[in-house]
N, C-alpha and C. Protein backbone atom coordinates (compact mmCIF):
# COMPACT_ATOMS: atom_id res chain seq x y z
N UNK A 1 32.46 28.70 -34.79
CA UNK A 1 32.19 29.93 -34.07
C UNK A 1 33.32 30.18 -33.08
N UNK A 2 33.55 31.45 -32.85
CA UNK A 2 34.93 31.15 -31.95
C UNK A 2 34.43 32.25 -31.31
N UNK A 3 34.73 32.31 -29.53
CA UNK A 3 34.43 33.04 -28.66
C UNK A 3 34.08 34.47 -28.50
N UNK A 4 34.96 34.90 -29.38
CA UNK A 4 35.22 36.47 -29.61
C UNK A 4 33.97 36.78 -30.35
N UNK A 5 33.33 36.00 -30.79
CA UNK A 5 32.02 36.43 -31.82
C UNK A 5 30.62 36.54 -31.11
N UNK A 6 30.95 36.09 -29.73
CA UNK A 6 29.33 36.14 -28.96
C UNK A 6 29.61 37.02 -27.90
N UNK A 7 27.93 37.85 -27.70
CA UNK A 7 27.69 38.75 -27.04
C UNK A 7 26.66 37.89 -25.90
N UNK A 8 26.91 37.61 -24.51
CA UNK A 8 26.25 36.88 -23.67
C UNK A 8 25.79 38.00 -22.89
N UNK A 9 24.45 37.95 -22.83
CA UNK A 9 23.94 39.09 -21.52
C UNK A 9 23.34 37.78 -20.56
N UNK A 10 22.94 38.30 -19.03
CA UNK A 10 22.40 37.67 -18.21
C UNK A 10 20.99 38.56 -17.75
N UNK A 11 20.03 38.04 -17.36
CA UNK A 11 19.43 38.40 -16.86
C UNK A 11 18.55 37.72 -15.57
N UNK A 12 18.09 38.71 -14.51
CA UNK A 12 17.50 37.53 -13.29
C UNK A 12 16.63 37.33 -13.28
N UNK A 13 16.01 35.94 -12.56
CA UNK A 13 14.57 36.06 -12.65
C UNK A 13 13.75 35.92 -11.82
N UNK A 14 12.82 36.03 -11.56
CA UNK A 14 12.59 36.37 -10.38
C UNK A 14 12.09 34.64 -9.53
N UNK A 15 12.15 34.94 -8.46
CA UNK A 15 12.35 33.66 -7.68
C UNK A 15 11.21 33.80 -7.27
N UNK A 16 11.02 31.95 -7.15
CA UNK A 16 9.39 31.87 -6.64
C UNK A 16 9.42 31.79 -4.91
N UNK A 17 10.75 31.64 -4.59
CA UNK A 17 10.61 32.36 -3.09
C UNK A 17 11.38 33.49 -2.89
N UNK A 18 11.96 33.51 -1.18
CA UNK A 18 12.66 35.12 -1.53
C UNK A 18 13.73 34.43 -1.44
N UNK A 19 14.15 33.08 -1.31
CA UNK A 19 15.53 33.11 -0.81
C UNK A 19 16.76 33.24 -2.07
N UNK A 20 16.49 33.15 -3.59
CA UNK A 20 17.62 33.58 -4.19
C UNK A 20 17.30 34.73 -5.68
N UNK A 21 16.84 35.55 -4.82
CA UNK A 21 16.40 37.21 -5.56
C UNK A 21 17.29 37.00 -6.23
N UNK A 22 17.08 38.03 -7.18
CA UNK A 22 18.14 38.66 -8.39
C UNK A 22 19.49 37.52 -8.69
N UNK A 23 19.25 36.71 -8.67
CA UNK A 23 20.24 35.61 -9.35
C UNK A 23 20.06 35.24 -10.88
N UNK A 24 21.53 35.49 -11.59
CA UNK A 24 21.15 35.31 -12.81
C UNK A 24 20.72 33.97 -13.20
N UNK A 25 19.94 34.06 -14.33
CA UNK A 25 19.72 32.24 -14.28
C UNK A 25 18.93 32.82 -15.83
N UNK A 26 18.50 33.38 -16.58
CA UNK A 26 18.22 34.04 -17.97
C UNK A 26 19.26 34.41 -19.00
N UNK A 27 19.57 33.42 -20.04
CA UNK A 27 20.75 33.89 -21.00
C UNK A 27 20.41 34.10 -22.18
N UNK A 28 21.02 35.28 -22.95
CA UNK A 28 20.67 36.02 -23.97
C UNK A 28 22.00 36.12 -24.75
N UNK A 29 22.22 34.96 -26.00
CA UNK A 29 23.64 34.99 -26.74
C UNK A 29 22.89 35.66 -27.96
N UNK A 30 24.40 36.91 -28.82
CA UNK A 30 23.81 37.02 -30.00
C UNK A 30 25.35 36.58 -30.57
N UNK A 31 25.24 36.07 -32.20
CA UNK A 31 26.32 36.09 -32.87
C UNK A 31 26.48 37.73 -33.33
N UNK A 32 27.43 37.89 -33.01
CA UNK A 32 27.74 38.91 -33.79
C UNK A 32 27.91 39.61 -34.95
N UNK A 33 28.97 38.64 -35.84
CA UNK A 33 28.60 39.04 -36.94
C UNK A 33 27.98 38.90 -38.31
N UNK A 34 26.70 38.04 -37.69
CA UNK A 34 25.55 37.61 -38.00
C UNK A 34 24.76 38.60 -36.96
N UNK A 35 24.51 38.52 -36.25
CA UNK A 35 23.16 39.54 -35.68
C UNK A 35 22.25 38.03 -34.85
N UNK A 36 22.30 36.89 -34.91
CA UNK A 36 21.44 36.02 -34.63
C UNK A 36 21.32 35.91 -33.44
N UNK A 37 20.30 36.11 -32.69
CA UNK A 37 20.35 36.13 -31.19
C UNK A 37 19.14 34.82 -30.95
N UNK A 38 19.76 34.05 -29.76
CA UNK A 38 19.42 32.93 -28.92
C UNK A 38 18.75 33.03 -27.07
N UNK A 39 17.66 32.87 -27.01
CA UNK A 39 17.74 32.75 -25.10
C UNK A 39 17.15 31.94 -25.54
N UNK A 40 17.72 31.36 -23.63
CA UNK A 40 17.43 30.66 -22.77
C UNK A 40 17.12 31.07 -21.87
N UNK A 41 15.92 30.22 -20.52
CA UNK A 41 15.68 30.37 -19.36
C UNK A 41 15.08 29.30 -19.24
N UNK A 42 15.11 27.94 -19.77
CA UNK A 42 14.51 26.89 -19.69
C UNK A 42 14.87 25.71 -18.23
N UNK A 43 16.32 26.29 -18.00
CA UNK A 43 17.00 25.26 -17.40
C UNK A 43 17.32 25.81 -15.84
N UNK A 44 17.37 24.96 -15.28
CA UNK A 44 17.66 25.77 -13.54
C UNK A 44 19.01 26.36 -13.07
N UNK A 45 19.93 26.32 -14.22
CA UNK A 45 20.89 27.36 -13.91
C UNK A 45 21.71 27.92 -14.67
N UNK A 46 21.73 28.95 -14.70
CA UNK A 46 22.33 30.25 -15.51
C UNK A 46 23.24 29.17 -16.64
N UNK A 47 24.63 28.38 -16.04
CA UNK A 47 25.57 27.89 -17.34
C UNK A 47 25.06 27.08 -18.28
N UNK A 48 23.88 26.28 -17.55
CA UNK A 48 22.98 25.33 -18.58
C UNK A 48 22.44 26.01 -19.54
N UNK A 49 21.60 27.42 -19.14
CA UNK A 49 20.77 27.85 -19.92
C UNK A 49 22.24 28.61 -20.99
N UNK A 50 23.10 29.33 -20.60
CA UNK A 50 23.91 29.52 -21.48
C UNK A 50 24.51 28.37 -22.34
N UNK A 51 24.70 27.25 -21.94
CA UNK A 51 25.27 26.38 -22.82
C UNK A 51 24.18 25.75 -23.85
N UNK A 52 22.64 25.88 -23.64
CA UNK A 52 21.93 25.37 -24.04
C UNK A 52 21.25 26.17 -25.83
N UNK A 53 21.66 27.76 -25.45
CA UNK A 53 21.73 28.95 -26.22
C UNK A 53 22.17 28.96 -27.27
N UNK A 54 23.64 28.46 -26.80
CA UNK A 54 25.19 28.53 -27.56
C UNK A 54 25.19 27.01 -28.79
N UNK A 55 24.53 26.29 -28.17
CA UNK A 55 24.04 25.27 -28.98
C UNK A 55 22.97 25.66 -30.03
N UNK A 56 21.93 25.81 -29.68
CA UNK A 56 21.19 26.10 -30.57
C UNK A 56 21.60 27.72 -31.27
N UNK A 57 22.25 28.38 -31.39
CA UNK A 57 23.05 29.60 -31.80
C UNK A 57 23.55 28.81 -32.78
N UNK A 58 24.41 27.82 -32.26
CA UNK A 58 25.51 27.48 -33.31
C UNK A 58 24.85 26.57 -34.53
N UNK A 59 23.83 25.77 -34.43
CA UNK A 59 23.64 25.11 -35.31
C UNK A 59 22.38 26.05 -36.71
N UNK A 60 22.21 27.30 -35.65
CA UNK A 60 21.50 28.35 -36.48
C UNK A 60 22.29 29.08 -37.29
N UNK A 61 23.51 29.26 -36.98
CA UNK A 61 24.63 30.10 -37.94
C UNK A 61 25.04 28.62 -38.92
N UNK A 62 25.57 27.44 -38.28
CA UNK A 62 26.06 26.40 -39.58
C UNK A 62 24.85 26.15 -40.27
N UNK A 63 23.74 26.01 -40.25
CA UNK A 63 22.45 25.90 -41.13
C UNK A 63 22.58 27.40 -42.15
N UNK A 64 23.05 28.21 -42.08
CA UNK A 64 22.98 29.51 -42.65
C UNK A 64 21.28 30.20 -42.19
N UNK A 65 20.83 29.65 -40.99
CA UNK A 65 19.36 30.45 -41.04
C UNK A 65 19.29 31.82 -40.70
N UNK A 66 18.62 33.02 -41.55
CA UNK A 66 19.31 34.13 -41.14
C UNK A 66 18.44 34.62 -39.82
């Protein structure tokens, strides 16, 4: 998979106190040209949950699962 092929959105979530509102920490990868889209929000911070995505993304495109 090479970089140029994923579409990463973020999204925030909401905090169980007030002190870090609207912080992204929700990741939403799609392959592109496959269409296969991956989230995360499992993990306590935004690059985990993106790296965690991108993993399971990738082994969904080398499996061929459509």
């Amino acid at each position: 998979m090479q970089p140029n092929d994923w579409k990463i959105e973020l999204w925030p979530e909401p905090a169980k106190t007030g002190m870090q509102v609207g912080i992204p920490k929700g990741v939403k990868v799609t392959h592109i040209p496959t269409g296969l889209v991956e989230t995360c929000n499992t993990e306590r911070g935004m690059h985990a949950n993106r790296d965690k995505a991108l993993q399971k993304l990738a082994m969904r495109v080398v499996m061929g699962e459509p």
